[in-house]
N, C-alpha and C. Protein backbone atom coordinates (compact mmCIF):
# COMPACT_ATOMS: atom_id res chain seq x y z
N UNK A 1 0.85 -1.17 0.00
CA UNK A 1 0.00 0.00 0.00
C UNK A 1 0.90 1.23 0.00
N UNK A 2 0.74 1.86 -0.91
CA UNK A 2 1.22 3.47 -0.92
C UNK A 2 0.87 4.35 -0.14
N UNK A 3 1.52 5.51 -0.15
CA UNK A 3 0.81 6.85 0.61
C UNK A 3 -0.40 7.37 -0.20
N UNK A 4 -0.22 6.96 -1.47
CA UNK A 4 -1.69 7.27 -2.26
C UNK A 4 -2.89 7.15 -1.87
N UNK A 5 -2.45 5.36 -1.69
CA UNK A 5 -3.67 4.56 -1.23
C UNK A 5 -3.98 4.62 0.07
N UNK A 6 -3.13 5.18 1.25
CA UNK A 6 -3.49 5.96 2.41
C UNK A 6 -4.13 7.10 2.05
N UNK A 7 -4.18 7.73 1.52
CA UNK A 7 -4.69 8.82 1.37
C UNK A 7 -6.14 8.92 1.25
N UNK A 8 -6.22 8.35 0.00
CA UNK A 8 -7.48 7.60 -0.60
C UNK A 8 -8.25 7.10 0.69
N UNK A 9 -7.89 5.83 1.01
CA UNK A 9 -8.72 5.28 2.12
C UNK A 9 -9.49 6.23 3.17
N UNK A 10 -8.17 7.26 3.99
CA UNK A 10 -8.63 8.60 4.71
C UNK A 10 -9.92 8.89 4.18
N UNK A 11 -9.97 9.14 3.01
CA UNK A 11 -11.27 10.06 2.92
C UNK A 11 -11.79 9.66 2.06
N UNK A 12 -12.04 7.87 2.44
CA UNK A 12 -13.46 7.44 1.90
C UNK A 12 -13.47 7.47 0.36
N UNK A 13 -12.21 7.30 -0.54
CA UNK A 13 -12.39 7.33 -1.75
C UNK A 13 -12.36 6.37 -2.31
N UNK A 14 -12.53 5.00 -1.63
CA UNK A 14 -12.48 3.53 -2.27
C UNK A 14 -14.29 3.37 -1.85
N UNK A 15 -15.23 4.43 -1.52
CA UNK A 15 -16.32 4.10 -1.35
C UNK A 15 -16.61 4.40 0.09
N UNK A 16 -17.81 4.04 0.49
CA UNK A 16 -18.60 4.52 1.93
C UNK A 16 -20.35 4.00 1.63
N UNK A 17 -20.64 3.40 2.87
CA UNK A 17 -21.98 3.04 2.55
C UNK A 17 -22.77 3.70 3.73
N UNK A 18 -23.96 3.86 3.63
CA UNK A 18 -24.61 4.69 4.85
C UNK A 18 -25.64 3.42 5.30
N UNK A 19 -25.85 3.26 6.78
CA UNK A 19 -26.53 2.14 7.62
C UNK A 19 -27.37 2.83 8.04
N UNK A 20 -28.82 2.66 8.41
CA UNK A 20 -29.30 3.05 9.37
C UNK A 20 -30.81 2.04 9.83
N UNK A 21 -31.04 1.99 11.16
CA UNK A 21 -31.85 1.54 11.51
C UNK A 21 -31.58 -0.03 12.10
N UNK A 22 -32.13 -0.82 12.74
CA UNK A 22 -32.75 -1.83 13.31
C UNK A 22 -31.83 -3.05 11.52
N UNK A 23 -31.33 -3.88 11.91
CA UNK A 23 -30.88 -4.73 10.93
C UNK A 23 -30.33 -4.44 9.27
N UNK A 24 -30.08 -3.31 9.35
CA UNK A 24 -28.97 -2.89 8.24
C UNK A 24 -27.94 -3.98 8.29
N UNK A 25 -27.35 -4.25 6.90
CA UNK A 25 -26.29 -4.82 7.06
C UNK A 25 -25.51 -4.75 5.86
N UNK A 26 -24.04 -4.49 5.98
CA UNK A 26 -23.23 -4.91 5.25
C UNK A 26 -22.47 -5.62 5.19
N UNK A 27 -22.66 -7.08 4.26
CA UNK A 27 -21.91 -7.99 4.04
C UNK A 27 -20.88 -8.43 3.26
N UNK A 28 -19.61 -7.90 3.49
CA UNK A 28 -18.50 -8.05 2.61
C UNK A 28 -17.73 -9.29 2.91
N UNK A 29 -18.45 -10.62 3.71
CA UNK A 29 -17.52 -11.25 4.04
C UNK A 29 -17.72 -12.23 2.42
N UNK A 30 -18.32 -12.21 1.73
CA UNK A 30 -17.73 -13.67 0.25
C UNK A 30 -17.24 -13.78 -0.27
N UNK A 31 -16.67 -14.48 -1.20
CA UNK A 31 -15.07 -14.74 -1.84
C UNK A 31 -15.20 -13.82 -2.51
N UNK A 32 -16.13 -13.29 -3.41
CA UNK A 32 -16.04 -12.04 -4.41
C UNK A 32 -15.50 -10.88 -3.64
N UNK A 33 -15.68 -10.66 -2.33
CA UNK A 33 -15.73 -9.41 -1.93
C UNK A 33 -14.19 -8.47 -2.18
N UNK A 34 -14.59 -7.43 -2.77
CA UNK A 34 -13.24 -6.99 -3.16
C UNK A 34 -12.93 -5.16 -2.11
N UNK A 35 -13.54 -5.24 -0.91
CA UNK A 35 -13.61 -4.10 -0.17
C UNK A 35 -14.09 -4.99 1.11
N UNK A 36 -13.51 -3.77 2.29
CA UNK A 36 -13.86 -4.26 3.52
C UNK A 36 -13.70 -2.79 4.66
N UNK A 37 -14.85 -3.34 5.62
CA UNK A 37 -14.90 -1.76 6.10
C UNK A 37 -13.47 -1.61 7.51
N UNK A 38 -13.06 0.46 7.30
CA UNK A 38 -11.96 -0.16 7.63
C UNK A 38 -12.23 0.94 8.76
N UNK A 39 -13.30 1.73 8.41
CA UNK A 39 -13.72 3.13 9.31
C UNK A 39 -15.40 3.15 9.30
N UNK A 40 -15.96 3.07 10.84
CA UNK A 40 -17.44 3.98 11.09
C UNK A 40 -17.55 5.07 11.58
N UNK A 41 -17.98 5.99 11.06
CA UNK A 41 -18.43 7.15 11.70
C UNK A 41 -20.46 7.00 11.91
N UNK A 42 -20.41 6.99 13.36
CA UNK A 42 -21.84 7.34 13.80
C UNK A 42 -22.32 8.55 13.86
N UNK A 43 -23.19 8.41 13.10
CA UNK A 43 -24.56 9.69 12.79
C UNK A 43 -25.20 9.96 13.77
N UNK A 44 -25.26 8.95 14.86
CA UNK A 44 -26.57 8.72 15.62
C UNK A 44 -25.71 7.79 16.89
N UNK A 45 -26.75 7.71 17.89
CA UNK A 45 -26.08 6.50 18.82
C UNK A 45 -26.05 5.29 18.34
N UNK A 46 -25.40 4.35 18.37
CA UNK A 46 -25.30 3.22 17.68
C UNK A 46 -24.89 1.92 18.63
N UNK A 47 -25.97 0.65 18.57
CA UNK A 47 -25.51 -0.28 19.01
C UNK A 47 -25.34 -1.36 17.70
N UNK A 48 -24.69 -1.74 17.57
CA UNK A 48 -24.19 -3.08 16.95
C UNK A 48 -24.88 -4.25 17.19
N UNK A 49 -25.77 -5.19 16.44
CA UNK A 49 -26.05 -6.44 16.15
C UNK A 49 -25.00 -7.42 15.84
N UNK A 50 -24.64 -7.20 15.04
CA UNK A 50 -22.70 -8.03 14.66
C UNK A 50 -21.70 -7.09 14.03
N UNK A 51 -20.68 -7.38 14.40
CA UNK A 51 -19.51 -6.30 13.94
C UNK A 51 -18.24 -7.56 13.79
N UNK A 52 -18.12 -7.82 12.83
CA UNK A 52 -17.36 -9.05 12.36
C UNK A 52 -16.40 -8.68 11.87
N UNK A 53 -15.04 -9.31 12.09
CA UNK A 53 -13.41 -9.09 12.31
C UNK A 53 -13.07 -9.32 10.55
N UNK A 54 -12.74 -8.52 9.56
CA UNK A 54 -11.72 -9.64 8.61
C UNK A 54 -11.49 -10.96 8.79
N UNK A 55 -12.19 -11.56 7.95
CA UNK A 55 -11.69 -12.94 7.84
C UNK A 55 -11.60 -13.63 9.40
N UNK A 56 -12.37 -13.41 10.47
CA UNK A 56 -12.14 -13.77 11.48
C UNK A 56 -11.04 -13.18 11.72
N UNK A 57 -10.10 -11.68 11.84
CA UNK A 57 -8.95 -11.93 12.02
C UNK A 57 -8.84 -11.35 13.41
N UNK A 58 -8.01 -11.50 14.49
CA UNK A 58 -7.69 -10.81 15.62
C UNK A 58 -7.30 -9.57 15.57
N UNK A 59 -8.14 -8.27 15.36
CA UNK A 59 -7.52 -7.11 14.84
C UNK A 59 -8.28 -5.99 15.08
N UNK A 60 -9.52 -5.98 15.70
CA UNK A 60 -10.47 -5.20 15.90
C UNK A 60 -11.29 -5.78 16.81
N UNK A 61 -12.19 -4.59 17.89
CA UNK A 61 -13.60 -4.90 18.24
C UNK A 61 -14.62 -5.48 17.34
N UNK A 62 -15.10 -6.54 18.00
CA UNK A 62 -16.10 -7.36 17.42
C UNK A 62 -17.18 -7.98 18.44
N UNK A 63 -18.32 -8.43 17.91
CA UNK A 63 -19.52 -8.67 18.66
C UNK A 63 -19.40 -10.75 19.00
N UNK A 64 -18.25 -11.27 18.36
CA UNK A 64 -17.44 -12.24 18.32
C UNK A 64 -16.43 -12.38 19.49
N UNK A 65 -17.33 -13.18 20.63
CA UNK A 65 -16.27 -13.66 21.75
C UNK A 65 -15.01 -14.63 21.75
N UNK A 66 -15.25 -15.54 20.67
CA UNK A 66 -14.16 -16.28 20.49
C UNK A 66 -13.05 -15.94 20.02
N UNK A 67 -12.62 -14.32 19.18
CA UNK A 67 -11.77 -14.24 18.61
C UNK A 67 -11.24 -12.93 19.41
N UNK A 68 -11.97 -12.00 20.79
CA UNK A 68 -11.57 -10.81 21.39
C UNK A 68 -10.99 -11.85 22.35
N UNK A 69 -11.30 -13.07 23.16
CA UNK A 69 -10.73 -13.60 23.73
C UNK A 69 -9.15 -14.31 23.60
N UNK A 70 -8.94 -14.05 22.40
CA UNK A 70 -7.50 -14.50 21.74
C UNK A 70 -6.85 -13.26 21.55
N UNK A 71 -7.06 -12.07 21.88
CA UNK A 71 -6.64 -11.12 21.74
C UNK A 71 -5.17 -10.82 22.66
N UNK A 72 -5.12 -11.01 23.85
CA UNK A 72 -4.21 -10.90 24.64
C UNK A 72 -2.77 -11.71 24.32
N UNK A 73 -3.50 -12.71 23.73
CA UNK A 73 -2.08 -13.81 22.99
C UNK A 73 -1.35 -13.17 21.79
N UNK A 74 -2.70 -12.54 20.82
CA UNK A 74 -2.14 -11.58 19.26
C UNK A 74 -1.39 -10.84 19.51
N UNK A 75 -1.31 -9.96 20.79
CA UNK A 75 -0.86 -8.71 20.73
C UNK A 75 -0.26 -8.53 22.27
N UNK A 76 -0.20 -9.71 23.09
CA UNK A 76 0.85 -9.74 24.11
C UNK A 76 0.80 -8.68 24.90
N UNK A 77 -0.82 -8.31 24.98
CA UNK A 77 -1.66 -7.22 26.08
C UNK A 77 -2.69 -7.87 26.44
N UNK A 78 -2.60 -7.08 27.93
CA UNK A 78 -4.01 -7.94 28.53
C UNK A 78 -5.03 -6.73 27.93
N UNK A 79 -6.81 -7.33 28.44
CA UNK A 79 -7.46 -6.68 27.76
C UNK A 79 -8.80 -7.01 29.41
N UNK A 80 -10.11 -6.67 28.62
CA UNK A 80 -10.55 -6.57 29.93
C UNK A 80 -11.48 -7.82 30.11
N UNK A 81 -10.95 -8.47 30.98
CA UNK A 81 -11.01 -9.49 31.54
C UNK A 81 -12.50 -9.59 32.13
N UNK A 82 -13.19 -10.64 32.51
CA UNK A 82 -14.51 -10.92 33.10
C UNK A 82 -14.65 -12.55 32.99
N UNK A 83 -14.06 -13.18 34.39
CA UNK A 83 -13.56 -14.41 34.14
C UNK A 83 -13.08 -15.19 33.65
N UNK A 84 -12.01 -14.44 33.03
CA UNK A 84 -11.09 -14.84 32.12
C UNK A 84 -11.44 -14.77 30.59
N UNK A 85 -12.67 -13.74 30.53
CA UNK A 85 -13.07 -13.74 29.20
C UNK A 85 -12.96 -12.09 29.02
N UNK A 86 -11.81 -12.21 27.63
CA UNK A 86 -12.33 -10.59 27.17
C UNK A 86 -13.36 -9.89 26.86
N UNK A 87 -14.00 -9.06 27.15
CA UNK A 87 -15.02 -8.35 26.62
C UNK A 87 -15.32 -7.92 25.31
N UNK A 88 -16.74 -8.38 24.82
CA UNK A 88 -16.96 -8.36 23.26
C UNK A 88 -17.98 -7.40 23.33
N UNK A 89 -18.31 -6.38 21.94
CA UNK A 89 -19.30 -5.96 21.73
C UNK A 89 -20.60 -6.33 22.02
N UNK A 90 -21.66 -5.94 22.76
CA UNK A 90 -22.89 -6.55 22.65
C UNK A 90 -23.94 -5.21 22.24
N UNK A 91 -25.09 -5.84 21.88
CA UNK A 91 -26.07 -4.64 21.81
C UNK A 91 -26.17 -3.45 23.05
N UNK A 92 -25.95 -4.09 24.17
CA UNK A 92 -25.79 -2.68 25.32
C UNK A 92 -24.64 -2.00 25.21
N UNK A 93 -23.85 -2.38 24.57
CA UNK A 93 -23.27 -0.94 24.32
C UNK A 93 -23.24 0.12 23.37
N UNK A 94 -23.40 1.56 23.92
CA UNK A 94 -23.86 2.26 23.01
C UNK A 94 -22.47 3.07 22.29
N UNK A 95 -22.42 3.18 21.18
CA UNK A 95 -21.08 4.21 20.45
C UNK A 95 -21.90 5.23 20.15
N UNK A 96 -21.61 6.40 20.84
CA UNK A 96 -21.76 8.07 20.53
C UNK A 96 -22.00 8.68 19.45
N UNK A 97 -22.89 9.50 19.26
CA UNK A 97 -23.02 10.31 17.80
C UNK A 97 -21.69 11.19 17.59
N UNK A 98 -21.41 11.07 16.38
CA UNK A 98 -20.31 12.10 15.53
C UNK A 98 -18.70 11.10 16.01
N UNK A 99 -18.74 10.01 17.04
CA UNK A 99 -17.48 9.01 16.91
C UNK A 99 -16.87 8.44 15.48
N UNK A 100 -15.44 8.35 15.26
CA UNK A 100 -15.05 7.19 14.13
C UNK A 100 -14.84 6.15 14.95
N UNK A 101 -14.64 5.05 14.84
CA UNK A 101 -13.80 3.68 14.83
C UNK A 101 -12.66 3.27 14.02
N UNK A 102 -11.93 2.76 14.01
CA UNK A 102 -11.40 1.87 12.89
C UNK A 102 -10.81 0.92 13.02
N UNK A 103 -11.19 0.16 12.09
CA UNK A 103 -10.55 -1.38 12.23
C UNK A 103 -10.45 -1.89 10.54
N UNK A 104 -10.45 -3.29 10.84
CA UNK A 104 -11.03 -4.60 9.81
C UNK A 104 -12.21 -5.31 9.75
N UNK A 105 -13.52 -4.79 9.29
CA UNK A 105 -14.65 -5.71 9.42
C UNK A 105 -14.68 -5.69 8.41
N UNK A 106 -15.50 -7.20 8.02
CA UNK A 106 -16.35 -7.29 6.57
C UNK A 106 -17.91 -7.93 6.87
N UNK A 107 -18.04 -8.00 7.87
CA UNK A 107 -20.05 -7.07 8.59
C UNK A 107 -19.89 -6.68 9.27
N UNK A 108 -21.09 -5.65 9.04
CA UNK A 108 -21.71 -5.15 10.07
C UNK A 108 -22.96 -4.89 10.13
N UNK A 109 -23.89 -5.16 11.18
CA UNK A 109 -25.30 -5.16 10.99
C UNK A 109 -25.51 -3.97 12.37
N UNK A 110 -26.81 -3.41 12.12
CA UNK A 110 -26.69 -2.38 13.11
C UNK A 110 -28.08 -3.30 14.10
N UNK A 111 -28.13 -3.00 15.42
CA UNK A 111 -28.90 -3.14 16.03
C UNK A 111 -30.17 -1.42 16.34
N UNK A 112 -29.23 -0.35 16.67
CA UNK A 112 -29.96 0.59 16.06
C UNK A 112 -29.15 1.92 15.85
N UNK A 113 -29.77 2.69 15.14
CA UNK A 113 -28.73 4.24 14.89
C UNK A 113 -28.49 4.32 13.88
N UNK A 114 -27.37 5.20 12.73
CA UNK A 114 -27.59 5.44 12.10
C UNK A 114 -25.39 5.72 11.95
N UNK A 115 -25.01 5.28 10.70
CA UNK A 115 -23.72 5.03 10.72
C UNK A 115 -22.98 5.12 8.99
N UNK A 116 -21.98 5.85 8.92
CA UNK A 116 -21.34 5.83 7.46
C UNK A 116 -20.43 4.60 7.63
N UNK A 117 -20.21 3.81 7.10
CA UNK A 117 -19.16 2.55 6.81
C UNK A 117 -18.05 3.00 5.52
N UNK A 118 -16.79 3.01 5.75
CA UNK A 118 -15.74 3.67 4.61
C UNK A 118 -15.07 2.70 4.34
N UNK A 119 -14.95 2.12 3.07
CA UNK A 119 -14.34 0.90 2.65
C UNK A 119 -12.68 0.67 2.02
N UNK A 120 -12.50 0.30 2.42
CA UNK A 120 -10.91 -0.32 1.63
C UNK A 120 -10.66 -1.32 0.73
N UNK A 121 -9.82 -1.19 -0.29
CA UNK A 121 -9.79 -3.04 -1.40
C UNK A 121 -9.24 -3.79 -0.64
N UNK A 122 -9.97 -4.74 -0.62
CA UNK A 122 -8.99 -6.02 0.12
C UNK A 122 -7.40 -6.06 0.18
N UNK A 123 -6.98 -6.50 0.97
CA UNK A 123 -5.12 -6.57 0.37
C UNK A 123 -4.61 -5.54 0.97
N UNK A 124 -5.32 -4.74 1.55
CA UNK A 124 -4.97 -3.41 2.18
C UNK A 124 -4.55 -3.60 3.61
């Protein structure tokens, strides 16, 4: 990846999709998929229904306990613990209007609120 293609990504020029409401979803996880979201900005308060890692990968918040729980091993930090289980996204938690995020997802479904998704080409 270039500084180009940093650039680009910044400001949403490989694309952006807008979510809103109760079961929105964007699904970039199938073999075709040639983009994956890499930034949310919330419009609105926002809870998450699923927020799914790249490829399953250990690399982001996700609504996926099995793979925040491997987190401390990826990255040789502890994280927050609750009987020995890291803490995953659930619908009670709420993300703030006008917040970004960023990570690696390829879904995300909203539980409710209202959210821009900014995409990257795979390989990125």
């Amino acid at each position: 990846m270039n500084v180009n293609d940093l650039f680009k990504a910044s400001f949403g020029q490989f694309g952006s999709v807008f979510l809103t409401g109760d079961g929105a979803i964007l699904d970039l996880d199938g073999t075709s998929a040639n983009r994956f979201v890499i930034a949310i900005t919330m419009l609105d308060v926002v809870t998450f229904q699923k927020l799914q890692t790249l490829d399953g990968l250990i690399s982001s918040i996700s609504t996926d306990d099995t793979n925040e729980t491997q987190i401390d091993d990826q990255f040789g930090a502890e994280t927050n613990h609750a009987d020995n289980d890291a803490t995953h996204i659930t619908t009670s938690y709420e993300f703030p209007k006008g917040i970004t995020i960023y990570g690696k997802w390829d879904h995300v479904e909203l539980n409710s609120g209202k959210c821009i998704c900014y995409l990257a080409p795979v390989g990125y």
